[in-house]
N, C-alpha and C. Protein backbone atom coordinates (compact mmCIF):
# COMPACT_ATOMS: atom_id res chain seq x y z
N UNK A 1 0.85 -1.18 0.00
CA UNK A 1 0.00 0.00 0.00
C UNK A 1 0.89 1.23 0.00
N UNK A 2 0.57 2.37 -0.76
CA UNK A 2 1.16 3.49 -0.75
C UNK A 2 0.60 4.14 0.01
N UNK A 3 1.28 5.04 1.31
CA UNK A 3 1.15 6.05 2.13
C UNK A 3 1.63 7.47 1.56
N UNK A 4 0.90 8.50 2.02
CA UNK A 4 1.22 9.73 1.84
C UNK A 4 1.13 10.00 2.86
N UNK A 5 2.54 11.15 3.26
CA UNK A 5 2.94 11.56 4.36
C UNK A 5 3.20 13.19 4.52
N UNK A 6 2.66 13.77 5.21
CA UNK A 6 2.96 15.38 5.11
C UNK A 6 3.27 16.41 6.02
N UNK A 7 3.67 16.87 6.50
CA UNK A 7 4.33 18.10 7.38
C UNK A 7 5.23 17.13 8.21
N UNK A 8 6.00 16.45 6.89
CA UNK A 8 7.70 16.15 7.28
C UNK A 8 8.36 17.54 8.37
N UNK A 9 9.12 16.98 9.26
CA UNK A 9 10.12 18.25 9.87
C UNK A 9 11.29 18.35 8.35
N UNK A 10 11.77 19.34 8.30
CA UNK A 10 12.46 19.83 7.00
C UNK A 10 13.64 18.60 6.76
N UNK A 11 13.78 18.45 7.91
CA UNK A 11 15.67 17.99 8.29
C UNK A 11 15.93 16.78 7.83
N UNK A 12 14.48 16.09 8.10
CA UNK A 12 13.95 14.70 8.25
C UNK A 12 14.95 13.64 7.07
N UNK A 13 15.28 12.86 7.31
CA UNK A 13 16.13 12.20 6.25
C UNK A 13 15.09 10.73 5.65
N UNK A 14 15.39 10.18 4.27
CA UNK A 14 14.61 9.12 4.23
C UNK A 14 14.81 8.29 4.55
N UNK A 15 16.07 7.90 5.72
CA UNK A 15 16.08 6.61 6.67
C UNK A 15 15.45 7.01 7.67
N UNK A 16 15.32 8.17 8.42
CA UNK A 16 14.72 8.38 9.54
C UNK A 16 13.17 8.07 9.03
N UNK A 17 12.56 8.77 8.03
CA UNK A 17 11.22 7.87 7.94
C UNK A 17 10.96 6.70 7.80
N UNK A 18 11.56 5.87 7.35
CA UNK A 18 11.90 4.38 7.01
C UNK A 18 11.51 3.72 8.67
N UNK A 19 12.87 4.25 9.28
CA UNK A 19 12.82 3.99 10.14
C UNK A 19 11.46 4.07 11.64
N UNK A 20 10.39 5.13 11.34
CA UNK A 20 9.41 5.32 11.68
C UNK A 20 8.39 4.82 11.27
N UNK A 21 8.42 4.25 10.47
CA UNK A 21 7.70 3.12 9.82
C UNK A 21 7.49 1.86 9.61
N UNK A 22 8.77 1.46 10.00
CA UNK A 22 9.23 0.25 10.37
C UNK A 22 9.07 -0.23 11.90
N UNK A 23 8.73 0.26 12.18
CA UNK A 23 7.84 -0.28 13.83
C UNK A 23 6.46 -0.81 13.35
N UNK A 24 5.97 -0.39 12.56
CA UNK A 24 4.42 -0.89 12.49
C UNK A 24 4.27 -1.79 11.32
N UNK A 25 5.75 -2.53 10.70
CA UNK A 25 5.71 -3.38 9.72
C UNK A 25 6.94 -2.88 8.86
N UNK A 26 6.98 -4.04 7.52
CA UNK A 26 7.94 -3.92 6.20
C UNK A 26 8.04 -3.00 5.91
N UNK A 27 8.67 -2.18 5.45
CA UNK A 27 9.00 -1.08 4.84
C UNK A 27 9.55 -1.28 3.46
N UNK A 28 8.68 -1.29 1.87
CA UNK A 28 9.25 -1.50 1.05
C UNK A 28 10.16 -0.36 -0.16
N UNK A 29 9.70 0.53 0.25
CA UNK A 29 10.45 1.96 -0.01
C UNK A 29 9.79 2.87 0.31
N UNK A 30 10.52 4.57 0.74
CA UNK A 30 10.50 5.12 1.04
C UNK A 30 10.79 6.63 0.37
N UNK A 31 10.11 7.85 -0.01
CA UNK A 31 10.62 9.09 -0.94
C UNK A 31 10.03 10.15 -0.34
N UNK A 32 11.38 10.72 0.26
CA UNK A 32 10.87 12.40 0.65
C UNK A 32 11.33 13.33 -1.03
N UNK A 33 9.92 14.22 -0.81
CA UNK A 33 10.51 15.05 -1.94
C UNK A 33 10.77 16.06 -1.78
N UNK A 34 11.94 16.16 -2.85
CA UNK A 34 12.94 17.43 -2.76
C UNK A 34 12.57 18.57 -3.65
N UNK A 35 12.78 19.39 -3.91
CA UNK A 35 12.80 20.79 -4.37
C UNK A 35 14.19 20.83 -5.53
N UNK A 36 13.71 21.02 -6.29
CA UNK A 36 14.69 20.61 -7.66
C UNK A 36 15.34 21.88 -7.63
N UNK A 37 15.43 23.49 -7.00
CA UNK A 37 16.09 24.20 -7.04
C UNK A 37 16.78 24.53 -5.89
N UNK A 38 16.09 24.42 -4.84
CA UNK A 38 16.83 24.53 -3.73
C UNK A 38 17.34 23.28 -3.13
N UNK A 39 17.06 22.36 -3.75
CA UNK A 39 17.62 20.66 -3.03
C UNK A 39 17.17 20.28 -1.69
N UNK A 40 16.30 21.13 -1.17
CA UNK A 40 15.63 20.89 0.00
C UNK A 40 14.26 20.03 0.32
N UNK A 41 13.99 19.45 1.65
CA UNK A 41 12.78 18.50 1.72
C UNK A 41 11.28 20.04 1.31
N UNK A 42 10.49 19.03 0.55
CA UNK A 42 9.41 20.00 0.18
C UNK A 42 8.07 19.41 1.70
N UNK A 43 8.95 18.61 2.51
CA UNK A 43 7.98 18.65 3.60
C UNK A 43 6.69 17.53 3.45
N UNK A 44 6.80 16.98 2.09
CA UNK A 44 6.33 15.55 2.25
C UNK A 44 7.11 14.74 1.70
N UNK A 45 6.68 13.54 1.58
CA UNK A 45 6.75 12.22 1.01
C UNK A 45 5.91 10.91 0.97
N UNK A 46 6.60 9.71 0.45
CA UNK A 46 5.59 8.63 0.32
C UNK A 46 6.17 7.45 0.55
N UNK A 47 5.42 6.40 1.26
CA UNK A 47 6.29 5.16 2.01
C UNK A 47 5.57 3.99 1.03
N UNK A 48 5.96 3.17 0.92
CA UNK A 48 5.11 1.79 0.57
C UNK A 48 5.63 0.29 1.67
N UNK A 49 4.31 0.00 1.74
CA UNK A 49 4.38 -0.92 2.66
C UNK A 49 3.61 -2.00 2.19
N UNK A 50 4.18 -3.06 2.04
CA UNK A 50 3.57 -4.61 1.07
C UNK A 50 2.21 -4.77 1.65
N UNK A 51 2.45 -4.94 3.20
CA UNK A 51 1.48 -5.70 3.62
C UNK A 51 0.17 -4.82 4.65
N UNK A 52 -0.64 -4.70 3.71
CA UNK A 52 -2.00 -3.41 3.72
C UNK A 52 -2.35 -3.43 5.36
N UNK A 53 -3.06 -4.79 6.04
CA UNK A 53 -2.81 -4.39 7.27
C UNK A 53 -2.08 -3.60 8.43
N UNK A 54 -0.62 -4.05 7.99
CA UNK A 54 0.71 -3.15 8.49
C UNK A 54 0.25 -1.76 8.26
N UNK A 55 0.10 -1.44 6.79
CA UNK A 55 0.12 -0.08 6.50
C UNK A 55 -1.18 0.91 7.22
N UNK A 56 -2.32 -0.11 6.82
CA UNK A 56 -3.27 0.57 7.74
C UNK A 56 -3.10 0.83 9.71
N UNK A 57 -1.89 0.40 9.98
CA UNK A 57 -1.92 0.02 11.48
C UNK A 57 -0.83 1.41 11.70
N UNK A 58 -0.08 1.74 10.71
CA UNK A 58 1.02 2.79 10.71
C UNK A 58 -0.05 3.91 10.27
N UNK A 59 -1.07 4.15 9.19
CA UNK A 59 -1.46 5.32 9.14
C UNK A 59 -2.22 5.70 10.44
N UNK A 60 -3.18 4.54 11.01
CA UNK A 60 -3.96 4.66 12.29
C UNK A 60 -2.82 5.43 13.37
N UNK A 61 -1.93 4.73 13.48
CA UNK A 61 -0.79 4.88 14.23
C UNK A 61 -0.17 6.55 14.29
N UNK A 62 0.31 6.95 13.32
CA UNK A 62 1.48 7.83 13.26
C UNK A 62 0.13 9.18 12.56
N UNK A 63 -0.59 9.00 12.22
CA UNK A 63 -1.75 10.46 11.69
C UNK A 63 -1.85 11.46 13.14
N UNK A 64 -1.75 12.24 12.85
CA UNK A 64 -1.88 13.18 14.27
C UNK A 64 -1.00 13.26 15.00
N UNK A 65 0.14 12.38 14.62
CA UNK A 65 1.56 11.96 15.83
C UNK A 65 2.41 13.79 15.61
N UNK A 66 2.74 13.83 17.14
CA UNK A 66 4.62 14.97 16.80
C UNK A 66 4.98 13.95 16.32
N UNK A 67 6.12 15.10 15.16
CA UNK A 67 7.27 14.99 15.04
C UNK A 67 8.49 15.85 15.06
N UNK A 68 9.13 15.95 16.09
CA UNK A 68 10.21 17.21 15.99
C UNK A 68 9.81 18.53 15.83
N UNK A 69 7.92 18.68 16.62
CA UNK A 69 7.41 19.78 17.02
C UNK A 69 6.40 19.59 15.69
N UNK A 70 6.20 19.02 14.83
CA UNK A 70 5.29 18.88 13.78
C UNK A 70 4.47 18.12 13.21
N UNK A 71 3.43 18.10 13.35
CA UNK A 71 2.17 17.11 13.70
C UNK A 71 2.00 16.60 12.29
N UNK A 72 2.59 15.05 12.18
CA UNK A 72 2.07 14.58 10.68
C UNK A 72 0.77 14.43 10.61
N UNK A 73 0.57 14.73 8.98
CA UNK A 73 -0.55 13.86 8.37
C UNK A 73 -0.27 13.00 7.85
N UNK A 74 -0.82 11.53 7.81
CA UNK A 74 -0.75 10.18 7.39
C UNK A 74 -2.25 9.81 6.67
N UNK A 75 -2.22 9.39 5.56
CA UNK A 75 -3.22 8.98 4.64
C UNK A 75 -2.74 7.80 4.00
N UNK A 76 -4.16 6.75 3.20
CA UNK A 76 -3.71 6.03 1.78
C UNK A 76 -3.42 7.14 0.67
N UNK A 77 -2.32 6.85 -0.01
CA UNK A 77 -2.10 7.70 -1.31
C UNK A 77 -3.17 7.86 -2.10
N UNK A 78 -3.17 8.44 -3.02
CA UNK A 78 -4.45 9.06 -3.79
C UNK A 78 -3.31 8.52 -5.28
N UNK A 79 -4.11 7.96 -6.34
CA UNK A 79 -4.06 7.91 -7.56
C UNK A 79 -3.99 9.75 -8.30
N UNK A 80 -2.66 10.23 -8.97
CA UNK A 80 -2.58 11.62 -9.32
C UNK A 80 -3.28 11.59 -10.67
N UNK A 81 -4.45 12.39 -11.01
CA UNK A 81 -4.89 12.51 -12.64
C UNK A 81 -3.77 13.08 -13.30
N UNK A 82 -3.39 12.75 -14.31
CA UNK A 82 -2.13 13.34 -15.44
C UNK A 82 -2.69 13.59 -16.58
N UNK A 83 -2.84 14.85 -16.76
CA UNK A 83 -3.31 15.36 -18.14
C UNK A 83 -1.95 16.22 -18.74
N UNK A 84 -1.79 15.83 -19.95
CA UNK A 84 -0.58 16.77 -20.58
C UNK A 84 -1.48 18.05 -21.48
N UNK A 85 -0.25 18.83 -21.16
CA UNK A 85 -0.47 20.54 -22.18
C UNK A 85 -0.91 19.58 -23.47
N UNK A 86 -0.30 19.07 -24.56
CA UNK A 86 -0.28 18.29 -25.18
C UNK A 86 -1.96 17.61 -25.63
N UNK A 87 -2.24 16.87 -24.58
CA UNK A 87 -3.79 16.55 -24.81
C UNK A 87 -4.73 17.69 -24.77
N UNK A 88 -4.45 18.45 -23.89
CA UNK A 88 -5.11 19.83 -23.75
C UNK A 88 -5.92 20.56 -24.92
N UNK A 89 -4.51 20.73 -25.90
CA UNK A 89 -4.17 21.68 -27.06
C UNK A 89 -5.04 20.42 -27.91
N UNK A 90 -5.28 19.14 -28.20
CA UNK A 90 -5.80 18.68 -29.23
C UNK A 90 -7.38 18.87 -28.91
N UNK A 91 -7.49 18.96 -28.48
CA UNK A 91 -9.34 18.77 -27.67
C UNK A 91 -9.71 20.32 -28.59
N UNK A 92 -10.90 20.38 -28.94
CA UNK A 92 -11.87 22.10 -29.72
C UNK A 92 -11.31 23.25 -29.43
N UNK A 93 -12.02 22.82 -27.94
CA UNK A 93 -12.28 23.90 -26.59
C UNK A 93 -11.05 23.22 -25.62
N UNK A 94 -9.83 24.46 -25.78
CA UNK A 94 -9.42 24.14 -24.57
C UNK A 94 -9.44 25.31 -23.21
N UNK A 95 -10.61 25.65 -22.73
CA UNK A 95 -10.98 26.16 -21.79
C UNK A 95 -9.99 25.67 -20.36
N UNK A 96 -9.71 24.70 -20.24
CA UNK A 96 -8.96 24.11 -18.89
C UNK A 96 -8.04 24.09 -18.97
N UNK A 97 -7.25 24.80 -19.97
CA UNK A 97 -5.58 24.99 -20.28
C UNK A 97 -5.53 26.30 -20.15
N UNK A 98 -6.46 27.29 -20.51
CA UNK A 98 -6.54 28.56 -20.14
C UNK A 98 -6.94 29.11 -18.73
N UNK A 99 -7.74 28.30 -18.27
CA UNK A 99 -8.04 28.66 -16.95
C UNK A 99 -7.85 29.83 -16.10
N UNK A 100 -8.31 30.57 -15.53
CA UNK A 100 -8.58 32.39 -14.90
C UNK A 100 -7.99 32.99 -16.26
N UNK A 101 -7.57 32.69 -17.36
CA UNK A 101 -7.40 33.73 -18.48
C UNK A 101 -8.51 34.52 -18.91
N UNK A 102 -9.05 35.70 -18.70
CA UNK A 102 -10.45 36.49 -19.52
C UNK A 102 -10.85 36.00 -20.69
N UNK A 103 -12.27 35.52 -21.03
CA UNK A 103 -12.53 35.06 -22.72
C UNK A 103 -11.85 36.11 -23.44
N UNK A 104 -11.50 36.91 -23.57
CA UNK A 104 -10.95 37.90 -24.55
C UNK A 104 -9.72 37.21 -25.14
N UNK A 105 -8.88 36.77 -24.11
CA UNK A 105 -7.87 36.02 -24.02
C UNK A 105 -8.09 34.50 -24.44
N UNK A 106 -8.54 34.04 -24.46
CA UNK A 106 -8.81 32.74 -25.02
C UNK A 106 -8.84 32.39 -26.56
N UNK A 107 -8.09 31.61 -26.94
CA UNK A 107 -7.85 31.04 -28.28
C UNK A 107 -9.15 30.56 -28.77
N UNK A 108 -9.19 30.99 -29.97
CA UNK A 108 -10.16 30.87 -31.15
C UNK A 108 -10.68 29.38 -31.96
């Protein structure tokens, strides 16, 4: 099961989450994400854990927990919709690629 994890402490390393996770079962990988310009934690990440019971026993577990003064949120991951610019632009009407642009502004 994929976990989503959020208001990481900044510092937080991805063995130290590993490692917080690994009390309540397997730990099959682990990804804090970084900030591609500043190289810094963006304050979440995402754990996977094989065995769904485990995982449900760690989100029950660690949701609402401190950490290093900062109260995680713990969830099941969410499936991300991926739409490309690309598909956008082939569709009539692309109204949802323009989005808060004024109709004035909107392609013909």
């Amino acid at each position: 099961m994929d976990i989503y994890v959020s208001s990481l402490p900044f510092k937080l390393k991805e063995a130290g989450l590993k490692a917080l996770f690994e009390t309540y079962g397997e730990v099959e990988s682990v990804k804090i994400i970084i900030d591609k310009i500043t190289r810094q934690s963006k304050g979440f990440g995402f754990v996977t854990m094989p065995n769904e019971e485990e995982a449900k026993a760690a989100i029950a577990g660690l949701h609402g927990s401190e950490l290093e003064g900062r109260i995680l949120i713990v969830s099941e991951s969410q499936q991300k919709f991926q739409s490309s610019v690309k598909d956008s632009k082939s569709k009539k009407t692309s109204s949802a690629y323009f989005k808060g642009i004024g109709k004035s502004y909107r392609k013909k």
